[in-house]
Protein backbone atom coordinates (compact mmCIF):
# COMPACT_ATOMS: atom_id res chain seq x y z
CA UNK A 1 0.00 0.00 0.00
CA UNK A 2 1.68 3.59 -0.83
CA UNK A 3 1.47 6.04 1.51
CA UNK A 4 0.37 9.64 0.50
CA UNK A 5 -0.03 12.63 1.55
CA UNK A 6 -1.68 15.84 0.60
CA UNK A 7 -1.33 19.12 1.10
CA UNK A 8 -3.22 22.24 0.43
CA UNK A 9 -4.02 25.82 1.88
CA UNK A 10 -7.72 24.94 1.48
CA UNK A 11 -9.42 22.58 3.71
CA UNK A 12 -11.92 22.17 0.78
CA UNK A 13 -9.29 20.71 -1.75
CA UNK A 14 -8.03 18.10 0.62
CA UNK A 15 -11.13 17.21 1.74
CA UNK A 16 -12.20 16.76 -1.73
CA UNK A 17 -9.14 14.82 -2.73
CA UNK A 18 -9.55 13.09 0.18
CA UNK A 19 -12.66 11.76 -0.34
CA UNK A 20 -13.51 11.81 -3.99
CA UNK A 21 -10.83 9.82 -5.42
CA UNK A 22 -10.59 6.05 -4.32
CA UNK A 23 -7.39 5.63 -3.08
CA UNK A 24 -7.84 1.67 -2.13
CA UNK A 25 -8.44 1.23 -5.67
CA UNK A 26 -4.62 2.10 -6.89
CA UNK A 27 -3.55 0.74 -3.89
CA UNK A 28 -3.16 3.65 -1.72
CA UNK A 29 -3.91 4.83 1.93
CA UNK A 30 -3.84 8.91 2.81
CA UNK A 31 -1.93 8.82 5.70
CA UNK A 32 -1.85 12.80 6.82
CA UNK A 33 -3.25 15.98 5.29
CA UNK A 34 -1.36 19.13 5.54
CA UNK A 35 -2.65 23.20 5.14
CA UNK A 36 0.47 24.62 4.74
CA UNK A 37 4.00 24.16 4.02
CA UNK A 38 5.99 23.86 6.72
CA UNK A 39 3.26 21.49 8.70
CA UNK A 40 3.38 19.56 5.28
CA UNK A 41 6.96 19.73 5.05
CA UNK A 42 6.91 18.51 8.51
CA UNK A 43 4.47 15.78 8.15
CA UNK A 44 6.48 14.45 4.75
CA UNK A 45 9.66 14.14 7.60
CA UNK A 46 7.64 12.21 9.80
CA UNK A 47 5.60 10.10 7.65
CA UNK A 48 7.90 9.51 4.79
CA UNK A 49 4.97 9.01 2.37
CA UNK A 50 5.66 7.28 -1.23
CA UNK A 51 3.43 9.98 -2.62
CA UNK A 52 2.50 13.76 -2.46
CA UNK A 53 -0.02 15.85 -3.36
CA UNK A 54 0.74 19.32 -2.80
CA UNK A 55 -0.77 23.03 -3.80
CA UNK A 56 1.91 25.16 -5.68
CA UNK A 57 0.90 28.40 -4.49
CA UNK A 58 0.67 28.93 -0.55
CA UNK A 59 0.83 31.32 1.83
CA UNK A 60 4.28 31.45 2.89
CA UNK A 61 6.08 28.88 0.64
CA UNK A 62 4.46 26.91 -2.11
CA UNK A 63 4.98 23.74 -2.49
CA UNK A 64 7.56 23.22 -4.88
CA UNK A 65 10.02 24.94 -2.51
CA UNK A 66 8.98 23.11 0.17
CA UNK A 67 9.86 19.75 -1.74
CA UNK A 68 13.07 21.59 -3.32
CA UNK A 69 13.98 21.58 0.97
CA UNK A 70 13.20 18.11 1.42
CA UNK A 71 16.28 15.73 1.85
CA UNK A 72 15.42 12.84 -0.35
């Protein structure tokens, strides 16, 4: 099962995502949801998720700079 996460500045989107799309049929669980970047950027240390979903443009940092930041 890959893990995934998603992040997004709007509660709406990641609910949506969330519950729209069915992850068990491509074999993936959401494991944590994220509304910013550096909570996301936190929860990708912590969960170490196969897969992300992220927003590009955030309040604060988008999400392409948080993933440049991210020590694969």
């Amino acid at each position: 099962m890959y893990r995934v996460v998603l992040i997004d500045d709007e509660r709406m989107i990641v609910e949506g995502l969330r519950r729209v799309i069915p992850w068990q049929d491509y074999g993936c669980a959401v494991v944590g949801t994220a509304e910013d970047a550096a909570s996301g950027a936190a929860l990708i240390r912590e969960l170490r998720p196969h897969i992300v979903f992220t927003d590009i443009r955030m309040p604060g940092q988008d999400g392409l700079t948080m993933l440049a930041g991210y020590p694969y």
